[in-house]
PDB file of N, CA and C in Angstrom:
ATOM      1  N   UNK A   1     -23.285   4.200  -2.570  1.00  0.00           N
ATOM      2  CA  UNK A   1     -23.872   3.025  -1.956  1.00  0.00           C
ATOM      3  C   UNK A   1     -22.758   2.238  -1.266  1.00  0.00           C
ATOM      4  N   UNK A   2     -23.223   2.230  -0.184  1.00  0.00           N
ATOM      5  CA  UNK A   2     -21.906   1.221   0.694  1.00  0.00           C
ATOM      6  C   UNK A   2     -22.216  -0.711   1.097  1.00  0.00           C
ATOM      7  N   UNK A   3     -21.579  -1.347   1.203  1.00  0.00           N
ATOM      8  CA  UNK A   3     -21.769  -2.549   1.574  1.00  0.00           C
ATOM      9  C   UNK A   3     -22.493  -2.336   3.117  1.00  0.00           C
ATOM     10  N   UNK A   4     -23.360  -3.189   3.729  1.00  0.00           N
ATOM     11  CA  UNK A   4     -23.947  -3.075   4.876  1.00  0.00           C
ATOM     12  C   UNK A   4     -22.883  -4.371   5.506  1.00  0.00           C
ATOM     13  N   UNK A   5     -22.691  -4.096   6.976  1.00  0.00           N
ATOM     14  CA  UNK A   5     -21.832  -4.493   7.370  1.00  0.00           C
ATOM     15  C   UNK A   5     -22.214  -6.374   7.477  1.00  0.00           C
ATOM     16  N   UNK A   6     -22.984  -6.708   7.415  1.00  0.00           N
ATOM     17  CA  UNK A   6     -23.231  -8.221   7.097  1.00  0.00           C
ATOM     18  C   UNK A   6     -22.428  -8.753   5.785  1.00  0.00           C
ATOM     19  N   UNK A   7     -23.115  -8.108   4.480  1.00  0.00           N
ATOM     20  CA  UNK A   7     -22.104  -8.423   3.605  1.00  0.00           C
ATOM     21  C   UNK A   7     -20.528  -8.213   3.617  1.00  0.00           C
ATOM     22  N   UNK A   8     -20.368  -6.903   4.093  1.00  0.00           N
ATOM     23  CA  UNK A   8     -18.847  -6.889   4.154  1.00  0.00           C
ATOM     24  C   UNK A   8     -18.366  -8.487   4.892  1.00  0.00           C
ATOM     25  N   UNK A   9     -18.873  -8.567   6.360  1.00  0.00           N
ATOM     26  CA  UNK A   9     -18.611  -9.736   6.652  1.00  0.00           C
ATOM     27  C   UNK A   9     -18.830 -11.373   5.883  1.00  0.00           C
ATOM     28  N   UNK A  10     -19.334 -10.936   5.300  1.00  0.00           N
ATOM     29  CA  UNK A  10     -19.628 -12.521   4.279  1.00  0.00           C
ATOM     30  C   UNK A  10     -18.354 -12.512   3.229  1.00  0.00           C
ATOM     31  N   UNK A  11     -17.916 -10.989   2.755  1.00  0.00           N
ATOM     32  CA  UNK A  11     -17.040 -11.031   1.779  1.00  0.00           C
ATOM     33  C   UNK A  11     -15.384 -11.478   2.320  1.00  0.00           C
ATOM     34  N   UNK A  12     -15.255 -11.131   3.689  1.00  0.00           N
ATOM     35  CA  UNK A  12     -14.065 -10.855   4.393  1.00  0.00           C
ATOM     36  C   UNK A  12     -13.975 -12.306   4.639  1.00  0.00           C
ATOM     37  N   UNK A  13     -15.422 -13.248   4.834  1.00  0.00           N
ATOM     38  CA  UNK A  13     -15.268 -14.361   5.164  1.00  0.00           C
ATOM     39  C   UNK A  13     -14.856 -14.815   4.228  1.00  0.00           C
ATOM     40  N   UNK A  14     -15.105 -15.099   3.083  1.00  0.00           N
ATOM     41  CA  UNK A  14     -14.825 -15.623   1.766  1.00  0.00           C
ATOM     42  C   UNK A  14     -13.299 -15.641   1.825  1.00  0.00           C
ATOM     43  N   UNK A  15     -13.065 -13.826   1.197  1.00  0.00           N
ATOM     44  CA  UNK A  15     -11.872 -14.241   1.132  1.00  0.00           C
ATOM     45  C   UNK A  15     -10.746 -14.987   2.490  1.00  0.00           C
ATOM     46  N   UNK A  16     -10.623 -14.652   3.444  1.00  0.00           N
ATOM     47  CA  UNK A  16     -10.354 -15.639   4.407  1.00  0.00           C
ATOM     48  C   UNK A  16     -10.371 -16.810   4.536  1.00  0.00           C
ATOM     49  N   UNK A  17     -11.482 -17.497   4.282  1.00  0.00           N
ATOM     50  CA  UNK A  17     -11.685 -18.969   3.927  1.00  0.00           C
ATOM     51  C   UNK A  17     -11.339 -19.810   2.885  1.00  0.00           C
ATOM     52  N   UNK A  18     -11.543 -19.274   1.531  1.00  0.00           N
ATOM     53  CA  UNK A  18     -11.252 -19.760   0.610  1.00  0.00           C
ATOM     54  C   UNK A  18     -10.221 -19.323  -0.255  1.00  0.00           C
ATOM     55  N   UNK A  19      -9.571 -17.946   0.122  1.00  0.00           N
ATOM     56  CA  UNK A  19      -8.168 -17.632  -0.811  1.00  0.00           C
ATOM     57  C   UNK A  19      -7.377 -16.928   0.250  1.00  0.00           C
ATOM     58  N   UNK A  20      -6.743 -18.214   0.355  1.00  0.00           N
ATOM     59  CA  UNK A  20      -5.025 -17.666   1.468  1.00  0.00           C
ATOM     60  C   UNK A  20      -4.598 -16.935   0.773  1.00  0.00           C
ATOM     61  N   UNK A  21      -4.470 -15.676   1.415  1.00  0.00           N
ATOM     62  CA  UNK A  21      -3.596 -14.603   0.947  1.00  0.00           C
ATOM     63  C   UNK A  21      -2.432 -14.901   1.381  1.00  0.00           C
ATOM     64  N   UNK A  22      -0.947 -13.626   1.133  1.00  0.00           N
ATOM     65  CA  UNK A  22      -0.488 -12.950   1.695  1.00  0.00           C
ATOM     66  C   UNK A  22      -0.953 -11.778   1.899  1.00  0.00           C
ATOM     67  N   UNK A  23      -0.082 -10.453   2.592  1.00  0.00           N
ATOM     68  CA  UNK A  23      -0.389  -9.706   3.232  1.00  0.00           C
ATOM     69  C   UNK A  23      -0.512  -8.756   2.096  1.00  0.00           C
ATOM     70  N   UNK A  24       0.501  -8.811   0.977  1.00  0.00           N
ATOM     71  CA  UNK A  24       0.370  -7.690  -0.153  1.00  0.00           C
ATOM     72  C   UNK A  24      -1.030  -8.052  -1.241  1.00  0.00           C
ATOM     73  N   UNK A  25      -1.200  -9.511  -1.464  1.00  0.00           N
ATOM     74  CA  UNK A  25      -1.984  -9.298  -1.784  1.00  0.00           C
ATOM     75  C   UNK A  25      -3.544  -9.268  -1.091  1.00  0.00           C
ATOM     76  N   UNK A  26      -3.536  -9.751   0.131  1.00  0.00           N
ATOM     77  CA  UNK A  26      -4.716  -8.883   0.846  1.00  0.00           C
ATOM     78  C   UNK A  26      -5.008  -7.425   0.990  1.00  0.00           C
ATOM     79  N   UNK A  27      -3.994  -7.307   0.982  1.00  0.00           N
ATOM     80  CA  UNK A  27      -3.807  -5.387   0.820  1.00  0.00           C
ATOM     81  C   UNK A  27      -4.781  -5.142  -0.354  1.00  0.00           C
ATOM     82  N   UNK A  28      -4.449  -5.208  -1.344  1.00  0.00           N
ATOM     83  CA  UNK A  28      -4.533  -5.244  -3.220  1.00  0.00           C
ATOM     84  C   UNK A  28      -6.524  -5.675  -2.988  1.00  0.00           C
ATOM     85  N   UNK A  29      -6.648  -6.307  -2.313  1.00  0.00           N
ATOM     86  CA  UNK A  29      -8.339  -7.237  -2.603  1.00  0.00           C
ATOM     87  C   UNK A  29      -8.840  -5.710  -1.234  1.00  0.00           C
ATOM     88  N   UNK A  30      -8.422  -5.266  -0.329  1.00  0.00           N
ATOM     89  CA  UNK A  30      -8.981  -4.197   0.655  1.00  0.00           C
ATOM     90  C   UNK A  30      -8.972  -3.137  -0.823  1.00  0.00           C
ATOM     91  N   UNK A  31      -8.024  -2.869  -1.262  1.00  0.00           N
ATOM     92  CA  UNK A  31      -8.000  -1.723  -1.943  1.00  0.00           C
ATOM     93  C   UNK A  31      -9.059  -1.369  -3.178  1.00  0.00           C
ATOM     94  N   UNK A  32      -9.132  -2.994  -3.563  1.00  0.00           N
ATOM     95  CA  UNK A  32     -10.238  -2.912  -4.938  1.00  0.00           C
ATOM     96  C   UNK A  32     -11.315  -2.642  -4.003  1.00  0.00           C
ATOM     97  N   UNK A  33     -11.671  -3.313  -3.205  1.00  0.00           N
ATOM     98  CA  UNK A  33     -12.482  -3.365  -2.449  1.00  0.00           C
ATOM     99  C   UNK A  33     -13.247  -2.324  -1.996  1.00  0.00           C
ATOM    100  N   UNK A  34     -12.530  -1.070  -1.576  1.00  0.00           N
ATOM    101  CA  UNK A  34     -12.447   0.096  -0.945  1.00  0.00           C
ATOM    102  C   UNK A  34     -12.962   1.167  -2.498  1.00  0.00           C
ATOM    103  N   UNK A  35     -12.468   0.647  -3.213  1.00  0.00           N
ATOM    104  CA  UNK A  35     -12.365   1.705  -4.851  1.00  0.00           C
ATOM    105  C   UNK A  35     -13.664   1.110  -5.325  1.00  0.00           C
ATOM    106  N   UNK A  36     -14.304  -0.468  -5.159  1.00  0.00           N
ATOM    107  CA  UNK A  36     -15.249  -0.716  -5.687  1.00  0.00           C
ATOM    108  C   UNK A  36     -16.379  -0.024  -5.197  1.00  0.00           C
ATOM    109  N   UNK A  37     -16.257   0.306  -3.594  1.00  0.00           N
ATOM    110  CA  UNK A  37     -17.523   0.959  -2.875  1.00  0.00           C
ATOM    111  C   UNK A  37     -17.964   2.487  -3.477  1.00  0.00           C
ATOM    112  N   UNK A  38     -16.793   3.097  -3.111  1.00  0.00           N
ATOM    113  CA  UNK A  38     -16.441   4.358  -3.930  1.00  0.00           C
ATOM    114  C   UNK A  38     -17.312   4.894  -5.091  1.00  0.00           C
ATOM    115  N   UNK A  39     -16.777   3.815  -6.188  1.00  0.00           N
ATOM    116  CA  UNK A  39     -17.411   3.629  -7.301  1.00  0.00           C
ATOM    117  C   UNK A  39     -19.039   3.880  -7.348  1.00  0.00           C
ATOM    118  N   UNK A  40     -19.369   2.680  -6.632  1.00  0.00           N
ATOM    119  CA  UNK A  40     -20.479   2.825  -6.397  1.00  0.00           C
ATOM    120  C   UNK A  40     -21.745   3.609  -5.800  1.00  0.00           C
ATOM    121  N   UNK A  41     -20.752   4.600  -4.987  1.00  0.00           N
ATOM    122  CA  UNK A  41     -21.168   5.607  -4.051  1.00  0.00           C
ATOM    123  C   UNK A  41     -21.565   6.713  -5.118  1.00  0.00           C
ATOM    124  N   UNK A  42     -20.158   6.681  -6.149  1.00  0.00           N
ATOM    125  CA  UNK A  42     -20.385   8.019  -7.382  1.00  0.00           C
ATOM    126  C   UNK A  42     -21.320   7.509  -8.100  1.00  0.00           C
ATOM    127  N   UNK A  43     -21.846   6.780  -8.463  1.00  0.00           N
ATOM    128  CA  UNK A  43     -22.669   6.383  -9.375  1.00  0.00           C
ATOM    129  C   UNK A  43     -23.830   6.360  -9.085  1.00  0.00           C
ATOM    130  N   UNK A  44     -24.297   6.723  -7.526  1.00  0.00           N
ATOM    131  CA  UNK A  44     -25.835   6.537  -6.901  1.00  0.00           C
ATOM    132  C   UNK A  44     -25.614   8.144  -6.396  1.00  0.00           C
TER     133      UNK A  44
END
């Protein structure tokens, strides 16, 4: 199961808006991010 691209955009907004990254840890929030979909993909 994948995020539909609206939510992705609501999530990207979030974090953007409300938690200044840096770049490593924006990296780190793409990556869970990326592993959470995944996840979810194996599980459906």
């Amino acid at each position: 199961m994948e995020l539909d691209p609206a939510k992705m955009r609501l999530l990207y907004g979030f974090f953007d808006f409300y938690l200044k990254l840096n770049e490593e840890e924006e990296a780190e929030v793409m990556k869970t991010l990326k592993c959470w979909t995944r996840t979810k993909q194996n599980k459906y």
